[in-house]
Protein backbone atom coordinates (compact mmCIF):
# COMPACT_ATOMS: atom_id res chain seq x y z
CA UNK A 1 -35.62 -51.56 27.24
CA UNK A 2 -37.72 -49.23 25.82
CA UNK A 3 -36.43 -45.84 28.10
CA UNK A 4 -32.62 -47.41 26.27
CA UNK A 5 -34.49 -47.48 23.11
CA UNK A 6 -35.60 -43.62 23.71
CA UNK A 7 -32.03 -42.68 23.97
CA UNK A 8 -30.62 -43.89 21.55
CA UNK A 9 -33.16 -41.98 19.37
CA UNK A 10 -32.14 -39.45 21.08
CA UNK A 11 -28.59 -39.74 21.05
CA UNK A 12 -28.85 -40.40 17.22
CA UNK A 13 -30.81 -37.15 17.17
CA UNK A 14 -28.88 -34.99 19.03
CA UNK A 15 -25.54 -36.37 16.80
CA UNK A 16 -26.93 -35.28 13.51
CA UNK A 17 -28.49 -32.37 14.37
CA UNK A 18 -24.85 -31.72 15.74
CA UNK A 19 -22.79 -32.67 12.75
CA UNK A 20 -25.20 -30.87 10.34
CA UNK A 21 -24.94 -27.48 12.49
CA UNK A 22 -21.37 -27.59 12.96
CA UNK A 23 -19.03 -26.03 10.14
CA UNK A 24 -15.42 -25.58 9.85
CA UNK A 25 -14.21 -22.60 9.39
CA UNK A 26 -11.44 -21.72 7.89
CA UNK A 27 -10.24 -18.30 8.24
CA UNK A 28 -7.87 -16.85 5.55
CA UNK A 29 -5.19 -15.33 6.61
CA UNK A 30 -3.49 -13.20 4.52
CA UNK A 31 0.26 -12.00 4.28
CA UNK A 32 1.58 -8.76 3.68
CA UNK A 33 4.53 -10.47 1.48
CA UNK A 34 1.47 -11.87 -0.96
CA UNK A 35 2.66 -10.81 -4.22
CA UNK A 36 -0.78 -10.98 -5.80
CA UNK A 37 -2.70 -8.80 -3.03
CA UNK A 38 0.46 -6.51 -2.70
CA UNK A 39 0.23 -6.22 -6.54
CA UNK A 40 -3.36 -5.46 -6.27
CA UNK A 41 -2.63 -2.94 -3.60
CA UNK A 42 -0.14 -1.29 -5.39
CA UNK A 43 -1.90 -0.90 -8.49
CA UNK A 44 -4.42 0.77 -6.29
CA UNK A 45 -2.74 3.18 -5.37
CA UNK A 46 -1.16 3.82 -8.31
CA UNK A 47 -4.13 4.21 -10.08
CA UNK A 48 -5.56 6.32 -7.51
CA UNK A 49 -2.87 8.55 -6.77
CA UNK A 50 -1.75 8.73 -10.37
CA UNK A 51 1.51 7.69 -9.57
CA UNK A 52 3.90 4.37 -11.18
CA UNK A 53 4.75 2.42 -7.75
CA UNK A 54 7.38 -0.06 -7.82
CA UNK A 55 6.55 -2.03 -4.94
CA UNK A 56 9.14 -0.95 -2.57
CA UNK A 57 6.60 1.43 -1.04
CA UNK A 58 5.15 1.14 2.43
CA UNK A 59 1.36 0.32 1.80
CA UNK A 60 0.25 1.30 5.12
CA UNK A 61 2.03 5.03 4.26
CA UNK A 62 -0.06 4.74 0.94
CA UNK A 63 -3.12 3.88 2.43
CA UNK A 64 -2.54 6.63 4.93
CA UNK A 65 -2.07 9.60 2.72
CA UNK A 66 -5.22 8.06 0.45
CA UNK A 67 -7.36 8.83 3.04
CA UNK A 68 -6.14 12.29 3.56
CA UNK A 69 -6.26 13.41 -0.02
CA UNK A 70 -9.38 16.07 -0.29
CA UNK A 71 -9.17 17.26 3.59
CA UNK A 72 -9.78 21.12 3.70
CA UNK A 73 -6.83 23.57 4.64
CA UNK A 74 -7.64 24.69 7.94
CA UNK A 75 -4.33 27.15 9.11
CA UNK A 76 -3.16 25.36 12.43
CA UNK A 77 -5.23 22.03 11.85
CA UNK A 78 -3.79 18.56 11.70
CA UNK A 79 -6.78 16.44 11.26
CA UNK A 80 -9.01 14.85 8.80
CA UNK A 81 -11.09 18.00 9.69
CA UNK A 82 -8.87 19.87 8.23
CA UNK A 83 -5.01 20.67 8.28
CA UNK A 84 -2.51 22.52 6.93
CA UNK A 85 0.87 21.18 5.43
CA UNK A 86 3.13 20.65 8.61
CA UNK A 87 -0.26 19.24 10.13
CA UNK A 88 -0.84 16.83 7.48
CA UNK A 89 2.68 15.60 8.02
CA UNK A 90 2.79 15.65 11.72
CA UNK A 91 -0.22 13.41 11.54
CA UNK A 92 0.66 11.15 8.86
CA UNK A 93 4.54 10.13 10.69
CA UNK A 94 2.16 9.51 14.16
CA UNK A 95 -0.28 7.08 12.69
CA UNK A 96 1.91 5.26 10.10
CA UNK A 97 5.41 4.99 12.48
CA UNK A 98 4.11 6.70 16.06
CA UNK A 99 7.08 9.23 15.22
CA UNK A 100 6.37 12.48 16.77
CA UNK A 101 7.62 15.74 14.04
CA UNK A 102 8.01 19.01 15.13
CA UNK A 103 4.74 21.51 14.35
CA UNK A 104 5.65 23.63 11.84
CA UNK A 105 7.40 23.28 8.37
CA UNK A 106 10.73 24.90 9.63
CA UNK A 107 11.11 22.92 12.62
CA UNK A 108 10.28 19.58 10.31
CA UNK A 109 13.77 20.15 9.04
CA UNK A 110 15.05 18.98 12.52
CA UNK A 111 13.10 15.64 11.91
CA UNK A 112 14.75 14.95 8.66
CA UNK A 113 18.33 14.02 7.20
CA UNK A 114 18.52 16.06 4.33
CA UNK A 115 19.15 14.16 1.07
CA UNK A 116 19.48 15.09 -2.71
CA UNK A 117 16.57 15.57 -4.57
CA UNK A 118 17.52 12.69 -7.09
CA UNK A 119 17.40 10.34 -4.17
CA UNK A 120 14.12 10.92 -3.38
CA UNK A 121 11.69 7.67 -2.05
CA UNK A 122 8.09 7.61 -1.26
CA UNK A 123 7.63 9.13 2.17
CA UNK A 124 10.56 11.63 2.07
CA UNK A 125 9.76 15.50 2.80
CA UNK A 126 9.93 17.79 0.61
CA UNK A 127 10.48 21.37 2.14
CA UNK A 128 9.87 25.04 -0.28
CA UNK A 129 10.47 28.46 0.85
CA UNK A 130 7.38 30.37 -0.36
CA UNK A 131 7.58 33.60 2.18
CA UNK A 132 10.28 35.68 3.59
CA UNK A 133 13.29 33.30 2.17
CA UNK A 134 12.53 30.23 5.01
CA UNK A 135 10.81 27.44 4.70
CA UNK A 136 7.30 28.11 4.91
CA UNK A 137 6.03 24.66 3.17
CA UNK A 138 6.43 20.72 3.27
CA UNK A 139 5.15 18.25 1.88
CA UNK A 140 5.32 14.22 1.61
CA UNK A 141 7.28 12.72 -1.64
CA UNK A 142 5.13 9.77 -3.44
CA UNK A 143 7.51 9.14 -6.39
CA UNK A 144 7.19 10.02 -9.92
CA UNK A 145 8.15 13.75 -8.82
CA UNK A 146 4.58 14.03 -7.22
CA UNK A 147 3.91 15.21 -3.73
CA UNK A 148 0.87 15.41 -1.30
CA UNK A 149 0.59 18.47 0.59
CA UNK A 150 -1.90 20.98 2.15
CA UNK A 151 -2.78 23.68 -0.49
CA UNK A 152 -4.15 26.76 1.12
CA UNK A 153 -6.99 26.98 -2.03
CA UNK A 154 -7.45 23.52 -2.59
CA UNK A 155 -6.23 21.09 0.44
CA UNK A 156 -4.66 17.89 0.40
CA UNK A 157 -4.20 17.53 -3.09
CA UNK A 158 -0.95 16.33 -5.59
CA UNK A 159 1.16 18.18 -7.41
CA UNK A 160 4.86 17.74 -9.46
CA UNK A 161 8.07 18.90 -8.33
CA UNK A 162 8.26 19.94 -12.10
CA UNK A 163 5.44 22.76 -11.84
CA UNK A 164 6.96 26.02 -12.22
CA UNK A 165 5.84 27.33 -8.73
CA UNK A 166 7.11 24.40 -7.04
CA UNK A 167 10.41 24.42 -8.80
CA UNK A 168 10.69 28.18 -8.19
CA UNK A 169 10.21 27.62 -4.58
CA UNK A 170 12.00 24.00 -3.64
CA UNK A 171 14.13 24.13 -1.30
CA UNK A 172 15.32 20.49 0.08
CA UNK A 173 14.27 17.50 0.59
CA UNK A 174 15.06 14.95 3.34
CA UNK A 175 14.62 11.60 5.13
CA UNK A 176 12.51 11.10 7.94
CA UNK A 177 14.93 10.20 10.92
CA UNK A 178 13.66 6.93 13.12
CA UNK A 179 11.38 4.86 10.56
CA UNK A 180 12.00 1.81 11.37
CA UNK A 181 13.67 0.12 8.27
CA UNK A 182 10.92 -3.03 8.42
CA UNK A 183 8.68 -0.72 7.90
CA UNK A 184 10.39 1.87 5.59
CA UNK A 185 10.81 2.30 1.86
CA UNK A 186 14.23 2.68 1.99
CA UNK A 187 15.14 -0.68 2.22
């Protein structure tokens, strides 16, 4: 009677100490349609890249160039080391939609469908011939008539469409070819 009595102290024992240790936990999971976090994310970004986003834009493009904005010019580079413009932009399309670009700003032209500059969307290229009359620049549309691109002085850095030396200079712009439209601001 008394070894019974022993275990059912210890069964009573082992039960709360049980109950009190265990915890449910409830893991949040949140969705990428959330208006309220894509709201948050969006004014972000729009507060961070100085730039009015409507919410059509691919966060994981904006997210992207964020964290490429103040990476040194380094002629021939195409990391977070440092880059230059076709660099930045071959990197970028890899991470964000595993779409391999061609190396230099020229050849980028093959990776685009060329579209008029008033149709421009967040994550279009934007091409300039600086030097010898070809296109010797790119960079990646954000909206607003802002770009990010690779400055030789300063690095990844914005500017407007509507600066003289990039109006002086634009060439065309264009749409990347193989986004996938789930993922694309160009719905």
């Amino acid at each position: 009677m008394r070894s019974s009595r022993i275990y059912y102290i210890l069964f009573f024992f082992l039960a709360i100490l049980a109950l009190s240790s265990c915890k449910t936990s409830h893991q949040v999971v949140v969705s990428h349609h959330d208006t309220n976090i894509n709201n948050t994310n969006y004014t972000f970004y729009s507060q961070k890249l100085g730039i009015n986003f409507n919410g059509s834009e691919d966060l994981s493009l904006l997210s992207c160039l964020y964290d490429w904005l103040g990476v040194p010019y380094l002629y021939g580079g195409k990391s977070k080391e440092g880059t230059d413009c076709s660099g930045l932009v071959l990197s970028v399309f890899n991470e964000v939609y595993k779409i391999k670009m061609y190396r230099s700003s020229a050849d980028q032209l093959k990776n685009v469908k060329e579209i008029p500059r008033n149709e421009l969307k967040a994550g279009d290229l934007v091409f300039f011939k600086i030097y010898n009359g070809q296109v010797s620049h790119v960079g990646i549309y954000l909206g607003d008539n802002k770009f990010i691109h690779a400055s030789t002085k300063r690095g990844v850095v914005i500017n407007s469409l509507d600066e003289d030396y990039y109006k002086k200079y634009f060439c065309t712009a264009g749409r990347v070819i193989g986004i996938p439209q789930s993922q694309s601001t160009y719905k």
